[in-house]
ModelCIF file with pLDDT and N, C-alpha, C, O atoms, coordinates in Angstrom:
data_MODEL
#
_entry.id   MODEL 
#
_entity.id                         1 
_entity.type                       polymer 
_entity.pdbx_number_of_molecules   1 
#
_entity_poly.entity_id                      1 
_entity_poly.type                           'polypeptide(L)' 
_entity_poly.nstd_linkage                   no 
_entity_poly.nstd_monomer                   no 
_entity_poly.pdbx_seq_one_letter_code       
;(UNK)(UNK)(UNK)(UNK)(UNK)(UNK)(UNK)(UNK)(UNK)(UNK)(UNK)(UNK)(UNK)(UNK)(UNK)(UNK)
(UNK)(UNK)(UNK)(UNK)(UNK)(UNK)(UNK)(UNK)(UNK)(UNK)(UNK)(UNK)(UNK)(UNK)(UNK)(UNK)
(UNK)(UNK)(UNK)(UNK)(UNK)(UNK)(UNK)(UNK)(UNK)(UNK)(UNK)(UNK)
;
_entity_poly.pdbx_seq_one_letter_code_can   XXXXXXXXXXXXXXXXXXXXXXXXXXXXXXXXXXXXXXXXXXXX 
_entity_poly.pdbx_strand_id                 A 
#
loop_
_entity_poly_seq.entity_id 
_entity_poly_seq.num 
_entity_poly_seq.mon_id 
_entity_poly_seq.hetero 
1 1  UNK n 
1 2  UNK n 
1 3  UNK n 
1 4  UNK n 
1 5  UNK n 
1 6  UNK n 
1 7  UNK n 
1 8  UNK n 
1 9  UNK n 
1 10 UNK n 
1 11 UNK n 
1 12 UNK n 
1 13 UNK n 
1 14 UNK n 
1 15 UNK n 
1 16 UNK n 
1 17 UNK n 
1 18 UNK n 
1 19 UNK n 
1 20 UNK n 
1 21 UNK n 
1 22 UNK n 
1 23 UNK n 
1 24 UNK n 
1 25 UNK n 
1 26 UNK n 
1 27 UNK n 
1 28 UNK n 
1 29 UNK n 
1 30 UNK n 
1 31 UNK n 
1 32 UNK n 
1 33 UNK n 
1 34 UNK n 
1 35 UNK n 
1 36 UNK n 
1 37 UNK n 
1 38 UNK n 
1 39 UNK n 
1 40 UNK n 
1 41 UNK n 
1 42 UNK n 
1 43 UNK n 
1 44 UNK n 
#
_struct_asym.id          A 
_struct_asym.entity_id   1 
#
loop_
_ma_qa_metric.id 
_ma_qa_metric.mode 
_ma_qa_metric.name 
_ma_qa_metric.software_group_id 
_ma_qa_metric.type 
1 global pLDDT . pLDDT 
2 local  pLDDT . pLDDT 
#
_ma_qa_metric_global.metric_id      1 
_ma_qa_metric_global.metric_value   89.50 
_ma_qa_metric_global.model_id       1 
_ma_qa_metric_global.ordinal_id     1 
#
loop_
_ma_qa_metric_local.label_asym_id 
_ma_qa_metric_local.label_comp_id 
_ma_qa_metric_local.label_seq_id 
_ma_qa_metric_local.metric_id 
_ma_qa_metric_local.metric_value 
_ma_qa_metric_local.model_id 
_ma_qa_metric_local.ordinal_id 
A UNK 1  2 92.00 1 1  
A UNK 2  2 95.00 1 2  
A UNK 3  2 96.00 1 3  
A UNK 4  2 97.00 1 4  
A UNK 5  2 96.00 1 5  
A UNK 6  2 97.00 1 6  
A UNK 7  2 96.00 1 7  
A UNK 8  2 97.00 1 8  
A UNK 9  2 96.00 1 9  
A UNK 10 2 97.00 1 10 
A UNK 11 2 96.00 1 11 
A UNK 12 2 96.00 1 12 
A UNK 13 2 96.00 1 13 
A UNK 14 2 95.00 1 14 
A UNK 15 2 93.00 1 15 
A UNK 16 2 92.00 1 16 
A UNK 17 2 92.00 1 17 
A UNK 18 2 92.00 1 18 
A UNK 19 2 92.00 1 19 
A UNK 20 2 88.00 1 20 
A UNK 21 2 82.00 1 21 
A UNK 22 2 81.00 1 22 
A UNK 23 2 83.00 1 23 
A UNK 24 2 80.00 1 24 
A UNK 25 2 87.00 1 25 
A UNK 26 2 92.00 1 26 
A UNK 27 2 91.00 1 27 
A UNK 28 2 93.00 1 28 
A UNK 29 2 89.00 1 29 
A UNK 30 2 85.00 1 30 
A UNK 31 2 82.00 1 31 
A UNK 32 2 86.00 1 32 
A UNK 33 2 92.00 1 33 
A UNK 34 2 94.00 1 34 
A UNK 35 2 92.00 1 35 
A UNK 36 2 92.00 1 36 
A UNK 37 2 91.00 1 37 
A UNK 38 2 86.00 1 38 
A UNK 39 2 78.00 1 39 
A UNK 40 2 76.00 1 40 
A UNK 41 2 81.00 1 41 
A UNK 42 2 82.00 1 42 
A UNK 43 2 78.00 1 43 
A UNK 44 2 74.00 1 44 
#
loop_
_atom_site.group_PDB 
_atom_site.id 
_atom_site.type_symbol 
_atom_site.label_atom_id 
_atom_site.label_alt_id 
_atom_site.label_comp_id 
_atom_site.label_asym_id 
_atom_site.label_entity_id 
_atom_site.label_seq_id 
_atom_site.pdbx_PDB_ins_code 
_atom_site.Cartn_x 
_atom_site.Cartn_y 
_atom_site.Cartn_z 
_atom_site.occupancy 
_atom_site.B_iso_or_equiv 
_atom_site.pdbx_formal_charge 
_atom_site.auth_seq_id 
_atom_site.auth_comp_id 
_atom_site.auth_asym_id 
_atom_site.auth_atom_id 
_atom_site.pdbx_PDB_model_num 
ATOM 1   N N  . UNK A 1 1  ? 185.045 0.638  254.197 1.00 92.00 ? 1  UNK A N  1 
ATOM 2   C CA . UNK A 1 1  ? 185.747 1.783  253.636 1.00 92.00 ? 1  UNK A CA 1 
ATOM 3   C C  . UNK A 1 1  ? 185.852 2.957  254.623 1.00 92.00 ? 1  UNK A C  1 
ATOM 4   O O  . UNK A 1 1  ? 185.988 4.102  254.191 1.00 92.00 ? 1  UNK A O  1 
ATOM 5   N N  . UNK A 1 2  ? 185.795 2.717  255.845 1.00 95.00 ? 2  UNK A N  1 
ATOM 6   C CA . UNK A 1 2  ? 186.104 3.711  257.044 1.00 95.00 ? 2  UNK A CA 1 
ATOM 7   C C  . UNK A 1 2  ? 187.498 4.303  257.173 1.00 95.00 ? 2  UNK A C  1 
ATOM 8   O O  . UNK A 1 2  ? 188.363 3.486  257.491 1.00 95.00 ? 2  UNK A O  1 
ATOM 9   N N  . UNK A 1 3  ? 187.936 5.709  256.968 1.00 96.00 ? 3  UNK A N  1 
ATOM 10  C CA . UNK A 1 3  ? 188.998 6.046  257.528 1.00 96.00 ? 3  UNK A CA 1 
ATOM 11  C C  . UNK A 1 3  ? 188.738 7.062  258.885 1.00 96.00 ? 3  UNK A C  1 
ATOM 12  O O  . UNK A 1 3  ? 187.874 7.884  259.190 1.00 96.00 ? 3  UNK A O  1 
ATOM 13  N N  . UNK A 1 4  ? 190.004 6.524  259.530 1.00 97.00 ? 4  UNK A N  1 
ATOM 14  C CA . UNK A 1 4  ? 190.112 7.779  260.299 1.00 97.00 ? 4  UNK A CA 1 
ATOM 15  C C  . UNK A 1 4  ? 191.470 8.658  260.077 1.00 97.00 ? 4  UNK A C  1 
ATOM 16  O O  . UNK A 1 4  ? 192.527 8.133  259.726 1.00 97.00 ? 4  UNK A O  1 
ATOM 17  N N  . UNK A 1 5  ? 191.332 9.956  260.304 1.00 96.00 ? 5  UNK A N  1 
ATOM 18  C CA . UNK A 1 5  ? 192.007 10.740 259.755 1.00 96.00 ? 5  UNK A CA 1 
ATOM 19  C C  . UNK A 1 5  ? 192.351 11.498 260.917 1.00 96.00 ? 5  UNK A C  1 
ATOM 20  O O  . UNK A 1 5  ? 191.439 12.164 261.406 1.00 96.00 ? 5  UNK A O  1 
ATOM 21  N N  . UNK A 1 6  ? 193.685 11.543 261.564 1.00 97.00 ? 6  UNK A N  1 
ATOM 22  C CA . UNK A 1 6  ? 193.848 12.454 262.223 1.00 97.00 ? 6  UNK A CA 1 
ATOM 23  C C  . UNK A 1 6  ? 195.549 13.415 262.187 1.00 97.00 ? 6  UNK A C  1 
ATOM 24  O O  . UNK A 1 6  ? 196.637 13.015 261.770 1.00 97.00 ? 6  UNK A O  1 
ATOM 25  N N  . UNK A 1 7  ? 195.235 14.534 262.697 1.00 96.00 ? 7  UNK A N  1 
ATOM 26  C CA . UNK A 1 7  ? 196.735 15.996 262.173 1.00 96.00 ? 7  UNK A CA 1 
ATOM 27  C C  . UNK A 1 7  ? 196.653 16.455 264.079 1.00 96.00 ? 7  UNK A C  1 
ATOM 28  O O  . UNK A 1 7  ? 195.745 16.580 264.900 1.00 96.00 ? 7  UNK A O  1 
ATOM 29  N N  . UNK A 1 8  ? 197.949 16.565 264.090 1.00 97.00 ? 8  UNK A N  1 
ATOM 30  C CA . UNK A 1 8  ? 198.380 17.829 265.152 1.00 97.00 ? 8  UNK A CA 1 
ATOM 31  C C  . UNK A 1 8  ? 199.613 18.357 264.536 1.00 97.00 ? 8  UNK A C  1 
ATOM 32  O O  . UNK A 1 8  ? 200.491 17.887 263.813 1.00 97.00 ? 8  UNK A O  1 
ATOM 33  N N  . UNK A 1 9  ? 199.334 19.661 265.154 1.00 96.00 ? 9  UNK A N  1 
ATOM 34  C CA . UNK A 1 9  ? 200.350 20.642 264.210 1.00 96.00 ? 9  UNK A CA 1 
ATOM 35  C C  . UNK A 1 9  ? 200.417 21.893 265.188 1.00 96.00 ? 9  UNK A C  1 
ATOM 36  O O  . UNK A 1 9  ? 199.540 22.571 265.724 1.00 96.00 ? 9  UNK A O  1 
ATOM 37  N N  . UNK A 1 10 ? 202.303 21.940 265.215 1.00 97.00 ? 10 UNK A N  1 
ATOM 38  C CA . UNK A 1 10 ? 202.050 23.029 265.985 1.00 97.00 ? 10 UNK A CA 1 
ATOM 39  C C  . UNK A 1 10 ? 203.577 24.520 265.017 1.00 97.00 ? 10 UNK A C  1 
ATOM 40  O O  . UNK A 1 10 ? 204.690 24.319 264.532 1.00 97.00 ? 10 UNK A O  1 
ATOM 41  N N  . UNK A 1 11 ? 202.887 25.582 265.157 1.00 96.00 ? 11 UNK A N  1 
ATOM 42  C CA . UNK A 1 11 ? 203.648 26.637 264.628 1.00 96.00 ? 11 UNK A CA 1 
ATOM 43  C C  . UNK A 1 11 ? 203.448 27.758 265.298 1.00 96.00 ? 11 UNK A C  1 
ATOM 44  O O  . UNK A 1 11 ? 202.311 28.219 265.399 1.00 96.00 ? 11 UNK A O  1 
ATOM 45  N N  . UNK A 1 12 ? 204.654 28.430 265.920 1.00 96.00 ? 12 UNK A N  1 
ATOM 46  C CA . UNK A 1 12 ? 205.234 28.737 266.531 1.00 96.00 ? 12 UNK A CA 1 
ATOM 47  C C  . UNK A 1 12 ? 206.373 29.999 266.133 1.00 96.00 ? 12 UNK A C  1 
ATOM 48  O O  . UNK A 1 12 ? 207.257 29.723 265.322 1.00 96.00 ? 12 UNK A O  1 
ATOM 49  N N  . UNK A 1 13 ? 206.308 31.442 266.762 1.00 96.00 ? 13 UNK A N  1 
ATOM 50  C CA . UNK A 1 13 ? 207.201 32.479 266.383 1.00 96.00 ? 13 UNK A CA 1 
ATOM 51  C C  . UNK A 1 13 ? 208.468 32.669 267.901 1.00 96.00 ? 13 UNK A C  1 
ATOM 52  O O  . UNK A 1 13 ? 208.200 32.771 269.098 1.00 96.00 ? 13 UNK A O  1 
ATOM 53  N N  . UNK A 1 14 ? 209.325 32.660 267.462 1.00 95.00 ? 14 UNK A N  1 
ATOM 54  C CA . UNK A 1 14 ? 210.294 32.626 268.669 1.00 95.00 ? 14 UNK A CA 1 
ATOM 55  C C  . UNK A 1 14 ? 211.054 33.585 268.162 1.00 95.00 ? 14 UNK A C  1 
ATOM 56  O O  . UNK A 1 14 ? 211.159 34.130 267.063 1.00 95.00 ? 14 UNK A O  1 
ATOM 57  N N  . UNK A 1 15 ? 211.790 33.714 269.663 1.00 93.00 ? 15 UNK A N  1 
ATOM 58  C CA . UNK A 1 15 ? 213.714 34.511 269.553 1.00 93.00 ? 15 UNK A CA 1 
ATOM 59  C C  . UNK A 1 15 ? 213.298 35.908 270.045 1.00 93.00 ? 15 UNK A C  1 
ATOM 60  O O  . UNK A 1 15 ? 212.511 35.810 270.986 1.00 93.00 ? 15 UNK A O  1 
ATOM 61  N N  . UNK A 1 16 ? 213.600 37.264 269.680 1.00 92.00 ? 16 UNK A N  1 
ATOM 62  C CA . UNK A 1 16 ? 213.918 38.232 270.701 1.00 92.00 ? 16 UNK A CA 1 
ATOM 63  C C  . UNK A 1 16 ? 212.612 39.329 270.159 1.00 92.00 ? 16 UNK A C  1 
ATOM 64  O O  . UNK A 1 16 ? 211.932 40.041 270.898 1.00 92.00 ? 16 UNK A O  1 
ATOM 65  N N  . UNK A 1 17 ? 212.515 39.217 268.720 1.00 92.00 ? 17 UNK A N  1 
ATOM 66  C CA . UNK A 1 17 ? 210.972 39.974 268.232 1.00 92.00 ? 17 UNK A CA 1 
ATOM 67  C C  . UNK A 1 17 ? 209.636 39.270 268.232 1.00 92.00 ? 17 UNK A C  1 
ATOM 68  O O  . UNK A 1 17 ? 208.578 39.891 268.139 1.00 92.00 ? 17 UNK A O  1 
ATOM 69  N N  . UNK A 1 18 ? 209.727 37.705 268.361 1.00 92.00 ? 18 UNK A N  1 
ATOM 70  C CA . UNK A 1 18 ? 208.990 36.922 268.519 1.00 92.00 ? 18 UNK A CA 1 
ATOM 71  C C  . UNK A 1 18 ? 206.937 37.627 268.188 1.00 92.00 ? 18 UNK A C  1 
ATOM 72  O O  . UNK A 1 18 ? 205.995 37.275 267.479 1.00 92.00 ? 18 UNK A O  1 
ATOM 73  N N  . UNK A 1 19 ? 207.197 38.682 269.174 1.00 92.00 ? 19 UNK A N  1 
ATOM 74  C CA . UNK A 1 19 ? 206.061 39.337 269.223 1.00 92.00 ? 19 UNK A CA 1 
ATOM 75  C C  . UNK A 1 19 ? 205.923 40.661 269.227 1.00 92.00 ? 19 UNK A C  1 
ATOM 76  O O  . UNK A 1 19 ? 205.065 41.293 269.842 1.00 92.00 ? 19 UNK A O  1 
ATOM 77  N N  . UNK A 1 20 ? 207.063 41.234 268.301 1.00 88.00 ? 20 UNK A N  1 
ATOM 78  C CA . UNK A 1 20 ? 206.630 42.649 268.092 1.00 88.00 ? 20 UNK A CA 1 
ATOM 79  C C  . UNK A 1 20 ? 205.375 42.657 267.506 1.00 88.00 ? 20 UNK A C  1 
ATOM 80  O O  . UNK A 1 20 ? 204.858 41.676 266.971 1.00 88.00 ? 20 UNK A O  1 
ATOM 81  N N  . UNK A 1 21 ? 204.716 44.125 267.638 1.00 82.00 ? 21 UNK A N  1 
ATOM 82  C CA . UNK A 1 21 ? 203.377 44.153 267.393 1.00 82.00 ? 21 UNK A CA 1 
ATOM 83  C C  . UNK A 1 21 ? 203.459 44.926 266.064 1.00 82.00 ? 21 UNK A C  1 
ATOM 84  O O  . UNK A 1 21 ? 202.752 45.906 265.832 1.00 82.00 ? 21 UNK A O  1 
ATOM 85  N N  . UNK A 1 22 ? 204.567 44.314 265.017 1.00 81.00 ? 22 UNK A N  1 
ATOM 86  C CA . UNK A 1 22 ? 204.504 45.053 263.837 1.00 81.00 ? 22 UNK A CA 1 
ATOM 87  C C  . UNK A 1 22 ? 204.168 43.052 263.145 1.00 81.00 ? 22 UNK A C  1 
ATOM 88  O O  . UNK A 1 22 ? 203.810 42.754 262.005 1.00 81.00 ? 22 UNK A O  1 
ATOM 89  N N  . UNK A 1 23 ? 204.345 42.443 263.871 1.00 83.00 ? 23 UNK A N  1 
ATOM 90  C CA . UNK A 1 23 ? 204.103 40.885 263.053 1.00 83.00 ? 23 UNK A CA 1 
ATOM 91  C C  . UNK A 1 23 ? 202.734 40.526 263.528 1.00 83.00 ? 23 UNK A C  1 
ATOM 92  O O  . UNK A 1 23 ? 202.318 40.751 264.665 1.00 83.00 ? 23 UNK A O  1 
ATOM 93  N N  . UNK A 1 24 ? 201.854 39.763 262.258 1.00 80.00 ? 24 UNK A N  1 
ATOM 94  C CA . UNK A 1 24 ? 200.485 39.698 262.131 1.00 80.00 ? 24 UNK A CA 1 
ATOM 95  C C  . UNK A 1 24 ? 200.540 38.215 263.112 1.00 80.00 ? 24 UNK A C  1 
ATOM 96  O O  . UNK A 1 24 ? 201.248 37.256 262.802 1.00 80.00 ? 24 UNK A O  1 
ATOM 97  N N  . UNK A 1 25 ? 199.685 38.251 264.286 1.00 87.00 ? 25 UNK A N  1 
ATOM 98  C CA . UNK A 1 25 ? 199.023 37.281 265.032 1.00 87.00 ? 25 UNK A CA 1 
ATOM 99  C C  . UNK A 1 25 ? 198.976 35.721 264.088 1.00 87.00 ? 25 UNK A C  1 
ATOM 100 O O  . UNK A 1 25 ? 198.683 35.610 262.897 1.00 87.00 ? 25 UNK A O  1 
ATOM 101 N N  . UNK A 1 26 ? 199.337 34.695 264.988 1.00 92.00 ? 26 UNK A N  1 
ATOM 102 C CA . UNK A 1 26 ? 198.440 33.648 264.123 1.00 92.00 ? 26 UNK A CA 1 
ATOM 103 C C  . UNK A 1 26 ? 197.164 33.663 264.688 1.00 92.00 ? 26 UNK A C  1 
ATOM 104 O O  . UNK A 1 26 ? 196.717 34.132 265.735 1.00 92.00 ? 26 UNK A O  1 
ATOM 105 N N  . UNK A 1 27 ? 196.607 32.950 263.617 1.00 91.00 ? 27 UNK A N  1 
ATOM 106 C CA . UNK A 1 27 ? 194.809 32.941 264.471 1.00 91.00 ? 27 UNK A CA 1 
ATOM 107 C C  . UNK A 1 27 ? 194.448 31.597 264.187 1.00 91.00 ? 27 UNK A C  1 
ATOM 108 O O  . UNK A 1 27 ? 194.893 30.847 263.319 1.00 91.00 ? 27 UNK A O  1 
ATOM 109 N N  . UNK A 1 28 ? 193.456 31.380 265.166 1.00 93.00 ? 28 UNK A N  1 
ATOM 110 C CA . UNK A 1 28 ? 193.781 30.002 265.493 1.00 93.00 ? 28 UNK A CA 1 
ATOM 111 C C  . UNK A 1 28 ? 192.042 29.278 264.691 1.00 93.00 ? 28 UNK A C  1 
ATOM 112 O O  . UNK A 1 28 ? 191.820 28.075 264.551 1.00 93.00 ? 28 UNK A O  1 
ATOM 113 N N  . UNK A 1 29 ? 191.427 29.994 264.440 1.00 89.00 ? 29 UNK A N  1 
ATOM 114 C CA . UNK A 1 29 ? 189.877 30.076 264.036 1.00 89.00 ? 29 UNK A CA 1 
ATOM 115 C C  . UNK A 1 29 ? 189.818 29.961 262.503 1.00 89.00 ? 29 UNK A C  1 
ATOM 116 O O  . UNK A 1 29 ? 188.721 30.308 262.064 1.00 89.00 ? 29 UNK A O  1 
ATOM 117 N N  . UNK A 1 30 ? 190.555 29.632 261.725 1.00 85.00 ? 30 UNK A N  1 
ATOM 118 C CA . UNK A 1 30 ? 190.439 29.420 260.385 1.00 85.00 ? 30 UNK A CA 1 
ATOM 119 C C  . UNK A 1 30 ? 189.991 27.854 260.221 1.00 85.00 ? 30 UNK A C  1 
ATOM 120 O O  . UNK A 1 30 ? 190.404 26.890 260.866 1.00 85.00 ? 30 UNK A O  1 
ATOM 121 N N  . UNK A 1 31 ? 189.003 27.887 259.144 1.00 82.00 ? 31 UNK A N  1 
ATOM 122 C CA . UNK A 1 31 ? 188.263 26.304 259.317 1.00 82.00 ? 31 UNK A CA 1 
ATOM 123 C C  . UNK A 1 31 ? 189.281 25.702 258.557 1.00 82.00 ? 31 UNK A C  1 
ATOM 124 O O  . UNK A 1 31 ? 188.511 25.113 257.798 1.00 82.00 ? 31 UNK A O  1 
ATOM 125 N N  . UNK A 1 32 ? 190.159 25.447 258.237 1.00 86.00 ? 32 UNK A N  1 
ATOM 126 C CA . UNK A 1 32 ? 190.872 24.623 258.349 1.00 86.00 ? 32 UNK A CA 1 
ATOM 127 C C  . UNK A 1 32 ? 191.945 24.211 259.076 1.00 86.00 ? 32 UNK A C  1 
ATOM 128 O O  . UNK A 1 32 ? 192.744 23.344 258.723 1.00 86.00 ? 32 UNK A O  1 
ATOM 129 N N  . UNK A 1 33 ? 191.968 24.941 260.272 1.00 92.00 ? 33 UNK A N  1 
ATOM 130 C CA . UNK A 1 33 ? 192.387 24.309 261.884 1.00 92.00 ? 33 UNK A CA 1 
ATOM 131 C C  . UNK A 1 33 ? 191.726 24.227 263.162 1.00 92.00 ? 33 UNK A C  1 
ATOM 132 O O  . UNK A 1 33 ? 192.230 23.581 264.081 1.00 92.00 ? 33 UNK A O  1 
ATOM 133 N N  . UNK A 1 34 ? 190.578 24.866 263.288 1.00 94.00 ? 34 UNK A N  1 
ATOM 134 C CA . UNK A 1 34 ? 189.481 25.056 264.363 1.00 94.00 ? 34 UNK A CA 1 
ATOM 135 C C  . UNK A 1 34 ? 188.378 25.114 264.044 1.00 94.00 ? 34 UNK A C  1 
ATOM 136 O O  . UNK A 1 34 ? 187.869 26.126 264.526 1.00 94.00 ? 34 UNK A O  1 
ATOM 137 N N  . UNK A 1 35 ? 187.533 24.407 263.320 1.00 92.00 ? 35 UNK A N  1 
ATOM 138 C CA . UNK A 1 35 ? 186.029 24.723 262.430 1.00 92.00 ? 35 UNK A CA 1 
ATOM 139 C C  . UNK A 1 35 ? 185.233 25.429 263.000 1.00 92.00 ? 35 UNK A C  1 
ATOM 140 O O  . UNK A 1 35 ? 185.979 25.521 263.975 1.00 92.00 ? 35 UNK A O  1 
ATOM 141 N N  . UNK A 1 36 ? 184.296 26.085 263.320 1.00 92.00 ? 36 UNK A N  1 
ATOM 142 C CA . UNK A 1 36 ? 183.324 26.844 263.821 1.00 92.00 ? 36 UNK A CA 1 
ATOM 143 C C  . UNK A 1 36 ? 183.311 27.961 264.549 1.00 92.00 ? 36 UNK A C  1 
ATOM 144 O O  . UNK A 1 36 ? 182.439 28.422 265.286 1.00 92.00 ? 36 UNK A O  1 
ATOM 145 N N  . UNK A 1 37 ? 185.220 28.654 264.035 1.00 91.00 ? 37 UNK A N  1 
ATOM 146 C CA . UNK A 1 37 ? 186.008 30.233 264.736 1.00 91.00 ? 37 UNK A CA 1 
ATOM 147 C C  . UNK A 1 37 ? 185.875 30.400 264.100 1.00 91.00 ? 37 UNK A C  1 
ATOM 148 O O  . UNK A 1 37 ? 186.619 29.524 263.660 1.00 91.00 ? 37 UNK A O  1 
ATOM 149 N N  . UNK A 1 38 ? 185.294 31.110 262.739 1.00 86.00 ? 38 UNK A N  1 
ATOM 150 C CA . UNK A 1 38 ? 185.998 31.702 261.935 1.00 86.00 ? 38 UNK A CA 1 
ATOM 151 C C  . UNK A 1 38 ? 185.764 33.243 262.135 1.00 86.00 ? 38 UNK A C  1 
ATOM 152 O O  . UNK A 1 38 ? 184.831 33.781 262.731 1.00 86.00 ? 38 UNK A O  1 
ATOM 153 N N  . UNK A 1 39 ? 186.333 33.554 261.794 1.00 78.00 ? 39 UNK A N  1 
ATOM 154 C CA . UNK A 1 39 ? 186.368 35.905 262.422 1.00 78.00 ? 39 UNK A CA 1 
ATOM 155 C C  . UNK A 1 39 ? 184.701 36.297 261.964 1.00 78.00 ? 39 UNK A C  1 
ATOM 156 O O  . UNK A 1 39 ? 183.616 36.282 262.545 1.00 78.00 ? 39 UNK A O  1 
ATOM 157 N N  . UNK A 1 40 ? 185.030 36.534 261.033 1.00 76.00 ? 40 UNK A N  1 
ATOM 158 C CA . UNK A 1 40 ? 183.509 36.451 260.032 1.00 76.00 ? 40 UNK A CA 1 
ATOM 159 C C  . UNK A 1 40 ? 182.338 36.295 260.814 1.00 76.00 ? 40 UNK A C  1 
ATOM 160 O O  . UNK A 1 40 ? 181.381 37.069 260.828 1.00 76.00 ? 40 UNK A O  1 
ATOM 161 N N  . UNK A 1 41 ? 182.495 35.064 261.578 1.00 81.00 ? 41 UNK A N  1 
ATOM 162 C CA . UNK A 1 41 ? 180.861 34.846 262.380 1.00 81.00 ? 41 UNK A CA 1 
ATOM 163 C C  . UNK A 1 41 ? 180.835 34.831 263.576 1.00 81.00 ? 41 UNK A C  1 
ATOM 164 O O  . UNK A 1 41 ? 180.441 33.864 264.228 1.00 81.00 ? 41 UNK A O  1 
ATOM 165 N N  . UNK A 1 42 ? 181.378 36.232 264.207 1.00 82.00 ? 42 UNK A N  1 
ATOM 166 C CA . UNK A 1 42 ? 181.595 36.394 265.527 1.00 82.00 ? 42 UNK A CA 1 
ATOM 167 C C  . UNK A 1 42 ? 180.495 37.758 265.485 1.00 82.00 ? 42 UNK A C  1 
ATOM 168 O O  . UNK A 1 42 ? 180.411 38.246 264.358 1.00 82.00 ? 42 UNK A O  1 
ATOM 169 N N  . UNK A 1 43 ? 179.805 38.307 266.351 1.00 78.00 ? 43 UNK A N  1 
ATOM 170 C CA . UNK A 1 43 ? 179.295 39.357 266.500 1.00 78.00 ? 43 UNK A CA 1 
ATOM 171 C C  . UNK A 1 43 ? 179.726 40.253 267.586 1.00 78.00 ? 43 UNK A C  1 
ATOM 172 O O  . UNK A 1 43 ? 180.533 39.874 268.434 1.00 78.00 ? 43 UNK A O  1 
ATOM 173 N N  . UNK A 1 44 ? 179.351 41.105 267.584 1.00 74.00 ? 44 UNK A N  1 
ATOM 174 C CA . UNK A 1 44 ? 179.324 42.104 269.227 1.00 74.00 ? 44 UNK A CA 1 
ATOM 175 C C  . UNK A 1 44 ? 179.174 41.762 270.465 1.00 74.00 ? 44 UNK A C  1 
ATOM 176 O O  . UNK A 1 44 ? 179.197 42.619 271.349 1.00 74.00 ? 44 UNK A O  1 
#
């Protein structure tokens, strides 16, 4: 009863505002895409 389970996923902001700094960052540390980033358990 072994699975393996595997995701790649990619998302992406483009075109000419792409990165105004009025649009919220993706972040890449949420455990359900990078396990052991999460903001929360970062210190000083």
């Amino acid at each position: 009863p072994f699975t393996l389970a595997a995701r790649v996923l990619h998302y992406g902001r483009y075109g000419r505002d792409a990165e105004d700094g009025r649009l919220f960052p993706f972040f890449l540390g949420c455990s359900t895409l990078v396990r052991g980033y999460d903001f929360n358990s970062f210190s000083a």
